[in-house]
N, C-alpha and C. Protein backbone atom coordinates (compact mmCIF):
# COMPACT_ATOMS: atom_id res chain seq x y z
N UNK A 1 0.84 -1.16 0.00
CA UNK A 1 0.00 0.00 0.00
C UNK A 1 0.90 1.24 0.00
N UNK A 2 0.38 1.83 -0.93
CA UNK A 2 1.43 3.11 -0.97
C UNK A 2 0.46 4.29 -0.75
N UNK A 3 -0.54 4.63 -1.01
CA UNK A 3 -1.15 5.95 -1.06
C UNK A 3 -2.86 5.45 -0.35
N UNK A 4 -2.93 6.48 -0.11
CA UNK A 4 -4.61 6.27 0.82
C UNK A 4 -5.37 5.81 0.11
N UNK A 5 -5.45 6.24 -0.95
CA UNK A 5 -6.77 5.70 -2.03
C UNK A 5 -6.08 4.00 -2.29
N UNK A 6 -5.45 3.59 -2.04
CA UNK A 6 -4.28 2.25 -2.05
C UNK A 6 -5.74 1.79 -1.05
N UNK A 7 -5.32 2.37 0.42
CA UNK A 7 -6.06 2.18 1.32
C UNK A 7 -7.60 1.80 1.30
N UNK A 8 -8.43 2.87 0.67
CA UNK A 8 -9.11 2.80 1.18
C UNK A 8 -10.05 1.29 -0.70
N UNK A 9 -9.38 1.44 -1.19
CA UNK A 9 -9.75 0.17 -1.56
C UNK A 9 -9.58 -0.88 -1.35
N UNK A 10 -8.32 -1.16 -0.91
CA UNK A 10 -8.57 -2.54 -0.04
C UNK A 10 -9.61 -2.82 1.26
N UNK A 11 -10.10 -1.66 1.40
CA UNK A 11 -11.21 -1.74 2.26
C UNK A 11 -12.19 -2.19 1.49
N UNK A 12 -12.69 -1.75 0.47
CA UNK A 12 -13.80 -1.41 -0.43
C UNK A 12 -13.95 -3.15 -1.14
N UNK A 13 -12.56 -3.89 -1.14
CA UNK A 13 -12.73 -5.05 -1.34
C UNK A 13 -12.83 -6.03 -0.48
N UNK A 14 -12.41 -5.49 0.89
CA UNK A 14 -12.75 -6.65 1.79
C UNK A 14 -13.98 -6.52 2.35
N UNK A 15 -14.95 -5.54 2.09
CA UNK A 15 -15.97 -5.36 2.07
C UNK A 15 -17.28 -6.28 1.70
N UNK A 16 -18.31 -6.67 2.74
CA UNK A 16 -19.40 -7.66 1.70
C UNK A 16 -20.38 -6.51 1.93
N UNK A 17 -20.80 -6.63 1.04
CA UNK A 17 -22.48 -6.17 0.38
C UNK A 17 -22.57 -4.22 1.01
N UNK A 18 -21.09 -3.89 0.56
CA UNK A 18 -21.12 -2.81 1.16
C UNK A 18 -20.95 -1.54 2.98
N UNK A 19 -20.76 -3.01 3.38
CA UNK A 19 -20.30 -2.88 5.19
C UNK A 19 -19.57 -2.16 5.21
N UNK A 20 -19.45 -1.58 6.48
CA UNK A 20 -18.28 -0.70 7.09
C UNK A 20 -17.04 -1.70 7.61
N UNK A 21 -15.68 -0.70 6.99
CA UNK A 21 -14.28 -1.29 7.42
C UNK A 21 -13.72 -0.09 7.87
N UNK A 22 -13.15 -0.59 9.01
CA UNK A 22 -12.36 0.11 9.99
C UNK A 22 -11.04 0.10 9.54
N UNK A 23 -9.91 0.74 8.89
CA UNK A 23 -8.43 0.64 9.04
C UNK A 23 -7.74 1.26 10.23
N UNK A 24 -7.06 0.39 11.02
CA UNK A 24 -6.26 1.23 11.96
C UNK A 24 -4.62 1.30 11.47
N UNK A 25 -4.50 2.38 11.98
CA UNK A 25 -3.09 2.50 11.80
C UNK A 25 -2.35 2.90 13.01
N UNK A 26 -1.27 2.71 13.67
CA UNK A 26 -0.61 2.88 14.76
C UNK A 26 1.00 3.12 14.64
N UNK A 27 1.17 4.01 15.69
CA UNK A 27 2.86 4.09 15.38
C UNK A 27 3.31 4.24 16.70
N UNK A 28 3.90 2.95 17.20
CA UNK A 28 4.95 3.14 18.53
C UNK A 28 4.18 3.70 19.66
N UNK A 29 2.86 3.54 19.95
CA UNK A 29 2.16 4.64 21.07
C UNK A 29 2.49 5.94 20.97
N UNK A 30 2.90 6.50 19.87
CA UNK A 30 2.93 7.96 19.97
C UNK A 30 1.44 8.70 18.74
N UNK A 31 1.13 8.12 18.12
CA UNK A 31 -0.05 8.37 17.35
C UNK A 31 -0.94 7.12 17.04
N UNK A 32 -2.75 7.40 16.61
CA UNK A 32 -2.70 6.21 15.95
C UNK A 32 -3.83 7.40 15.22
N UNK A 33 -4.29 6.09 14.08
CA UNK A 33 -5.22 6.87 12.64
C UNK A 33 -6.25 5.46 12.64
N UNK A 34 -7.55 6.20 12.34
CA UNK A 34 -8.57 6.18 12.19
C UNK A 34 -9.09 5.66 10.81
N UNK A 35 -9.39 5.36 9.88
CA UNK A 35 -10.15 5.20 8.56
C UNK A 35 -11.23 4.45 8.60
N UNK A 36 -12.15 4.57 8.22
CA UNK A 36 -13.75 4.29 7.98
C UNK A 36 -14.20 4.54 6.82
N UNK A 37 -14.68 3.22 6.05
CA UNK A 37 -15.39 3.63 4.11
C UNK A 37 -16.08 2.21 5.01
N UNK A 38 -17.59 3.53 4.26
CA UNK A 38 -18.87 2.96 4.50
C UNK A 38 -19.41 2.96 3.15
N UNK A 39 -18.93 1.38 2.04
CA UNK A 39 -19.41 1.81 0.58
C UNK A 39 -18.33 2.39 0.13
N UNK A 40 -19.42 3.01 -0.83
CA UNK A 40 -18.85 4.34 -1.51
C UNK A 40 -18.59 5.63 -1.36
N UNK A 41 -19.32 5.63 -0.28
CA UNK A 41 -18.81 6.79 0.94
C UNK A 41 -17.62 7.49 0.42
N UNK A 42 -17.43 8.90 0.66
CA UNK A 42 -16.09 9.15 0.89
C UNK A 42 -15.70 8.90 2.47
N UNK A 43 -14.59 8.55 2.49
CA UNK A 43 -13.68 7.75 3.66
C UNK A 43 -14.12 8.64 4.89
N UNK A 44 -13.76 8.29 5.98
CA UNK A 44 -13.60 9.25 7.19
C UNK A 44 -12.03 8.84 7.84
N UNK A 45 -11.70 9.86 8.55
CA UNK A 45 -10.39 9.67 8.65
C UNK A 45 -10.88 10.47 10.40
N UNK A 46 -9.91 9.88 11.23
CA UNK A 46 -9.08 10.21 12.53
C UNK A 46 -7.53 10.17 12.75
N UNK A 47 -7.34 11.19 13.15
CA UNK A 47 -5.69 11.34 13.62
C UNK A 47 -5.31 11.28 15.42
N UNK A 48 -5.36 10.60 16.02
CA UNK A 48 -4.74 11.35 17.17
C UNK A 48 -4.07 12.09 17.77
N UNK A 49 -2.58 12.36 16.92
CA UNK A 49 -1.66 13.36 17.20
C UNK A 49 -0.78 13.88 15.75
N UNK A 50 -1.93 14.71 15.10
CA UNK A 50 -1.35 15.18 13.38
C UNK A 50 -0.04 15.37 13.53
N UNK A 51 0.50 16.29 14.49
CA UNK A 51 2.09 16.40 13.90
C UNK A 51 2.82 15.36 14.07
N UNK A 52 2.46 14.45 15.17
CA UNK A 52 3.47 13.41 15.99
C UNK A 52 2.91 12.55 13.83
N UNK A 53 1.89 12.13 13.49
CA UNK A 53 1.55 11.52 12.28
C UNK A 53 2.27 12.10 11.07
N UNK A 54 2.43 13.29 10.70
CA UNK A 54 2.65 13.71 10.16
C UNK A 54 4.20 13.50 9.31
N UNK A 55 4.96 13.16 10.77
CA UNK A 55 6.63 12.93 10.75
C UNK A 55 6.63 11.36 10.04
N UNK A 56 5.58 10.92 9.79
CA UNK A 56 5.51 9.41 9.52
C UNK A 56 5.34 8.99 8.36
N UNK A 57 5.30 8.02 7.44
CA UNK A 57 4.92 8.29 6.00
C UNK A 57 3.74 7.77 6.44
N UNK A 58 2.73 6.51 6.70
CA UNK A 58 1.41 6.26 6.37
C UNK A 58 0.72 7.58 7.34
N UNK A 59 1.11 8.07 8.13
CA UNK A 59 0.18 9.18 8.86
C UNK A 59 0.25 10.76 8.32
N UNK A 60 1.70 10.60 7.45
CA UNK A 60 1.17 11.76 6.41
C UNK A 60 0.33 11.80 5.65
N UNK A 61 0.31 10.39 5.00
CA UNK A 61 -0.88 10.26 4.38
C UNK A 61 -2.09 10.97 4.76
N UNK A 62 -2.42 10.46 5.91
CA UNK A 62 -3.61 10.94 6.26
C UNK A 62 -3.68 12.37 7.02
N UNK A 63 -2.72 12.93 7.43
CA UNK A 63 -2.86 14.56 7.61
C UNK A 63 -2.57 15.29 6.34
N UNK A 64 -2.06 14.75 5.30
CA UNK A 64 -2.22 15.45 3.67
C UNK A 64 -3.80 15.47 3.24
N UNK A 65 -4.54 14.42 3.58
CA UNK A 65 -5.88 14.03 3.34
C UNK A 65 -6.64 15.08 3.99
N UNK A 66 -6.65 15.27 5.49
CA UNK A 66 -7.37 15.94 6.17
C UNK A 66 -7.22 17.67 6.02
N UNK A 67 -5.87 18.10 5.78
CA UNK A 67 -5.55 19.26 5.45
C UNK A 67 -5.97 19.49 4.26
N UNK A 68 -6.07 18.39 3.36
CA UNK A 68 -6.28 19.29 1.65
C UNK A 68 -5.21 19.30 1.12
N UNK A 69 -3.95 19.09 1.37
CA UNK A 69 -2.69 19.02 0.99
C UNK A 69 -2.18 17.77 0.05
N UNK A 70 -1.72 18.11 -1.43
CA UNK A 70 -1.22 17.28 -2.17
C UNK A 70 0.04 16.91 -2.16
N UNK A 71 0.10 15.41 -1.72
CA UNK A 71 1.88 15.14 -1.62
C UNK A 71 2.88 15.37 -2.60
N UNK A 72 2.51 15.33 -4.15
CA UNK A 72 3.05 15.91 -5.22
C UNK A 72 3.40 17.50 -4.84
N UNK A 73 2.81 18.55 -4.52
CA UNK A 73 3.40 19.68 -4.56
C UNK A 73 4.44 19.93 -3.53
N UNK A 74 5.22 18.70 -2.69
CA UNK A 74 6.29 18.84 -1.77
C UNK A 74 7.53 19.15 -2.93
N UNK A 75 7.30 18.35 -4.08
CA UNK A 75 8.39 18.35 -4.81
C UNK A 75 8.84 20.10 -5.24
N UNK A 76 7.34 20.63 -5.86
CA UNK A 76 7.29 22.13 -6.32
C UNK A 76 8.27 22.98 -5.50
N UNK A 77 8.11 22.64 -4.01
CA UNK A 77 8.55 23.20 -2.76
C UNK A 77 10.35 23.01 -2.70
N UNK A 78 11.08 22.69 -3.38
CA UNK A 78 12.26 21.94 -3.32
C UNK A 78 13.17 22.52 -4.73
N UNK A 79 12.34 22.94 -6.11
CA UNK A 79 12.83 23.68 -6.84
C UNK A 79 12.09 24.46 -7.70
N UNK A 80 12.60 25.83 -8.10
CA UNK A 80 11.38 26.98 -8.73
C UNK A 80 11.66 26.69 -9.82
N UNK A 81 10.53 25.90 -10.18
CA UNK A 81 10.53 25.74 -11.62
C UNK A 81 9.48 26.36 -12.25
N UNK A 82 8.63 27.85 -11.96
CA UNK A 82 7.77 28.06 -12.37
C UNK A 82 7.67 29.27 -12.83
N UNK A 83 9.14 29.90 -12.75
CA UNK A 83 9.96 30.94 -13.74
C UNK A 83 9.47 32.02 -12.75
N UNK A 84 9.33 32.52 -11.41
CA UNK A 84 9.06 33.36 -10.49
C UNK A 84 10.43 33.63 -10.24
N UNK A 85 10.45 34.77 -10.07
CA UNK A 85 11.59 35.59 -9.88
C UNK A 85 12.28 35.52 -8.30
N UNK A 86 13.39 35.08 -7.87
CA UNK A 86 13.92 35.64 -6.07
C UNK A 86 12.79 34.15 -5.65
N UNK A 87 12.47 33.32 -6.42
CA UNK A 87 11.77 32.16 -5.53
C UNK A 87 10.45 33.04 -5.44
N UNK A 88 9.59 33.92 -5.51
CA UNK A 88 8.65 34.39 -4.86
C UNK A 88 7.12 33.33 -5.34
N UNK A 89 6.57 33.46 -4.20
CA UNK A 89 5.58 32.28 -4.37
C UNK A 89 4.63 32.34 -5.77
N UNK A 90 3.83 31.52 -6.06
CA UNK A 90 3.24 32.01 -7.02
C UNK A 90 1.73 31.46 -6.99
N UNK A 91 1.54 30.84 -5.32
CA UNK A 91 0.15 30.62 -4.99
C UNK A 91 -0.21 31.50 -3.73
N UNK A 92 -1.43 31.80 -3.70
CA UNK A 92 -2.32 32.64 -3.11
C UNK A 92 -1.68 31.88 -1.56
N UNK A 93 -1.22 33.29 -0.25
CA UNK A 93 -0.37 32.77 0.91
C UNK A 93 -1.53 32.08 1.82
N UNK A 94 -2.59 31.60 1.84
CA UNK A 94 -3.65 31.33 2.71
C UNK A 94 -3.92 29.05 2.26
N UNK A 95 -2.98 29.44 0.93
CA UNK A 95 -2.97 27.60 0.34
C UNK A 95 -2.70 27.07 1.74
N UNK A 96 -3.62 25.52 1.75
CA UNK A 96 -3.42 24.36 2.47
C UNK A 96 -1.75 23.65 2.63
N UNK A 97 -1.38 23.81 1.31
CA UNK A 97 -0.20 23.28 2.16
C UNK A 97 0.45 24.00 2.26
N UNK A 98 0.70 25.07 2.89
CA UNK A 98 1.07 25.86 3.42
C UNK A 98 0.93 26.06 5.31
N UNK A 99 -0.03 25.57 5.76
CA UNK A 99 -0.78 25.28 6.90
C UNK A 99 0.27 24.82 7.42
N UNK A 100 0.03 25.13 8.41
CA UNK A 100 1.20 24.19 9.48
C UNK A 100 0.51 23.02 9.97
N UNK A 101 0.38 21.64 10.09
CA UNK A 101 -0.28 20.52 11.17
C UNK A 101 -0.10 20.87 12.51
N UNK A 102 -1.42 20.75 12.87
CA UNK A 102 -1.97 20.92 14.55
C UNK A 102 -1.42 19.63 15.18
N UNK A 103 -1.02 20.28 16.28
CA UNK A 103 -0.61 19.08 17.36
C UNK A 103 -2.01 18.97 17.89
N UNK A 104 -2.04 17.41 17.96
CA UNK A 104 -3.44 16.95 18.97
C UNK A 104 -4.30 16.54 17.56
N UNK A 105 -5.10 16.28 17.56
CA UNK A 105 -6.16 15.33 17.21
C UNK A 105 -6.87 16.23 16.11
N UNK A 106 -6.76 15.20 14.98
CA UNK A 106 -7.57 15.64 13.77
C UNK A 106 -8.11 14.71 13.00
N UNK A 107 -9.40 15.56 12.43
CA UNK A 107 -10.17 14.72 11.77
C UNK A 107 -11.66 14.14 12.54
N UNK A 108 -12.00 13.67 11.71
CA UNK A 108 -13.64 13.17 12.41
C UNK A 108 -13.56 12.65 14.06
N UNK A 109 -13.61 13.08 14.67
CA UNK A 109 -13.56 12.50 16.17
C UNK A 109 -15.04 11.80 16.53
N UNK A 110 -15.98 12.16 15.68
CA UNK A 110 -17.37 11.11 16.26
C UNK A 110 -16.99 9.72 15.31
N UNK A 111 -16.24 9.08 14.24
CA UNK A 111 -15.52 8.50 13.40
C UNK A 111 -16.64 7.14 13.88
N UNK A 112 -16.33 6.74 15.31
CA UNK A 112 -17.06 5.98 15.88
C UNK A 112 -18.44 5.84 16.60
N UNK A 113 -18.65 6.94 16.60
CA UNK A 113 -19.87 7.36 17.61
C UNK A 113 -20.75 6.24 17.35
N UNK A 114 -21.35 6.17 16.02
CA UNK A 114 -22.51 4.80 15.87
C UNK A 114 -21.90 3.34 16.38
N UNK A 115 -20.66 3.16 16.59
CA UNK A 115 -20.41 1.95 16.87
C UNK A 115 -20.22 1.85 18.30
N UNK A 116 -20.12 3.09 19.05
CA UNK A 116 -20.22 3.07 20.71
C UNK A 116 -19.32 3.17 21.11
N UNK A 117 -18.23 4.43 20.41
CA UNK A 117 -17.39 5.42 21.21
C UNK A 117 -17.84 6.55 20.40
N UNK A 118 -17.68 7.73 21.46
CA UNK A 118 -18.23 9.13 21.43
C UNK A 118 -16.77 9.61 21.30
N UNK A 119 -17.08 10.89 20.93
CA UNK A 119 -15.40 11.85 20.58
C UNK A 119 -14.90 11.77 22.18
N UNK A 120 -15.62 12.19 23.03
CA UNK A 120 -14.86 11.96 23.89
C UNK A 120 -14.02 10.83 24.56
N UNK A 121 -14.76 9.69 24.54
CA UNK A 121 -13.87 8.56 24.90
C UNK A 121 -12.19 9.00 23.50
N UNK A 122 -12.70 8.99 22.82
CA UNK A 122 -12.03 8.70 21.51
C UNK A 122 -10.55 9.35 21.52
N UNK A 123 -10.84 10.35 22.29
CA UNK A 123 -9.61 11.59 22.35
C UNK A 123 -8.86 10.95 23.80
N UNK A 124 -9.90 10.94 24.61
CA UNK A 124 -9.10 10.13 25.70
C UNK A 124 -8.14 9.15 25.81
N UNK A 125 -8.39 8.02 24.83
CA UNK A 125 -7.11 7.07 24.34
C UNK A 125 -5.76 7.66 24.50
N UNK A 126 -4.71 6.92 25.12
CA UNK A 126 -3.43 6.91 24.77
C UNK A 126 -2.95 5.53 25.06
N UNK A 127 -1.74 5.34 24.70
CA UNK A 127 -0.93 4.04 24.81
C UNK A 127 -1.80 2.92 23.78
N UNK A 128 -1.91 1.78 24.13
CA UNK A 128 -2.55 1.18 23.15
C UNK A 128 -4.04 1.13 22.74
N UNK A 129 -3.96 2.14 22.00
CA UNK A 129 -5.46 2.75 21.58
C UNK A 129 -6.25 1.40 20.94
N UNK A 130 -5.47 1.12 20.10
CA UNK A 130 -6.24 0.32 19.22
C UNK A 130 -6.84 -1.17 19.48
N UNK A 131 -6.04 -1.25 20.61
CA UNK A 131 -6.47 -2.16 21.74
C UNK A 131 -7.56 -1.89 22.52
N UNK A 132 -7.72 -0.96 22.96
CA UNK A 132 -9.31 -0.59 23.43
C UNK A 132 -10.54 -0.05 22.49
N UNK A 133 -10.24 0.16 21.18
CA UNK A 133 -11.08 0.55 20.14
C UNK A 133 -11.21 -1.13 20.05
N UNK A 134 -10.81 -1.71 19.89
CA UNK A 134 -11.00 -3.16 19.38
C UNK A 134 -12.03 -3.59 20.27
N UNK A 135 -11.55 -3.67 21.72
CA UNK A 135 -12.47 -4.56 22.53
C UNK A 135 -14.19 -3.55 22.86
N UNK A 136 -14.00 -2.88 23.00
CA UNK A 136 -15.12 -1.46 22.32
C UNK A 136 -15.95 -2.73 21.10
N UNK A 137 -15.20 -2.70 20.07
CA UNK A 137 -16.13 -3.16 19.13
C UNK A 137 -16.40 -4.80 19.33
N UNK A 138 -15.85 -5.12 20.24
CA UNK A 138 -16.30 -7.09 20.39
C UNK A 138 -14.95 -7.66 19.48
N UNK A 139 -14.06 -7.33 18.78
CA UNK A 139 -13.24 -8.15 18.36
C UNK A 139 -12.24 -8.40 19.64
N UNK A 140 -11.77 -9.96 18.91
CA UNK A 140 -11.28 -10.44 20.05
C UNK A 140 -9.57 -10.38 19.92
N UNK A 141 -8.82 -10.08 21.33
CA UNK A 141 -7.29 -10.31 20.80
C UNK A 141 -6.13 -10.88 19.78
N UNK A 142 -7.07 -12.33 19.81
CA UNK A 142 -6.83 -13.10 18.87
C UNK A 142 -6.73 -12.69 17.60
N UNK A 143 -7.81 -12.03 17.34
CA UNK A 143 -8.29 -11.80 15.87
C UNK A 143 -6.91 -10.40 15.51
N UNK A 144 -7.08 -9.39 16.41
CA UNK A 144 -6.25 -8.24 16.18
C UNK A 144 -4.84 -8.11 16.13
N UNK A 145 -4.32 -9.54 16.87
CA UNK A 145 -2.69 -9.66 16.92
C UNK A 145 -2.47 -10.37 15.89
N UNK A 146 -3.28 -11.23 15.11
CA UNK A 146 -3.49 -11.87 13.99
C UNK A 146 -2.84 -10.73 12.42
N UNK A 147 -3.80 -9.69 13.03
CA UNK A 147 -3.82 -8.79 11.82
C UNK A 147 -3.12 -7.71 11.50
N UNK A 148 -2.13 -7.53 12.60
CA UNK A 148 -1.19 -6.36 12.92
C UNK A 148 -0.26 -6.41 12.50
């Protein structure tokens, strides 16, 4: 898997008759990410800690997603090839990637709410999140150390 849309179709195929799939993603207890495609849905995404994600490649992914930010224009950023004079920019200064990533939690925080965590539990998580999102939803250890 290289890119989110990578992602979120392998959801879309392990999918029957259109169900909801959960992707988790985790890094070292310092962040974890969220993904939800319900269908054809467009995706929902959670971050727990965008910048701590951000430093990461699959959690850039998903703070490029949530910001609006295209990973192709990092390259633009690296050499002026667009005949602007002294480097001077040549997009409007208010562009997305331009944004700095928020520390702390981004993205859909009710992500779960219908399945029986609320934003608040949700934000509360630290250490092994995805371990208590799991047992939250009835899957069993077995199944999740299986799949990690």
């Amino acid at each position: 898997m290289e890119t989110l849309t990578d992602l979120i179709e392998l959801a879309r195929l392990a999918s029957k008759d259109d169900d909801t799939v959960l992707a988790f993603i985790e890094h070292e207890d310092a962040w974890f990410g969220v993904v939800r495609v319900d269908g054809e849905d467009d995706p929902h995404i959670y971050v727990s800690d965008a910048a701590a994600a951000a430093r990461t490649s699959y959690g850039s992914m998903l703070t490029d997603e949530l910001l609006g930010r295209d990973p192709d224009d990092d390259l633009d950023s690296l050499v002026d090839l667009d005949g602007t004079e002294d480097g001077e920019p040549d997009r409007d200064d208010e562009d997305a990637d331009d944004a700095p990533v928020p520390i702390g939690p981004l993205g859909d925080a009710d992500i779960l709410a219908d399945l029986g965590m609320d934003e608040k539990e949700l934000k509360a998580l630290d250490g092994d999140a995805l371990e208590s999102i799991a047992e939250m939803l009835g899957c069993s250890m077995e199944g999740l150390e299986a799949v990690r």
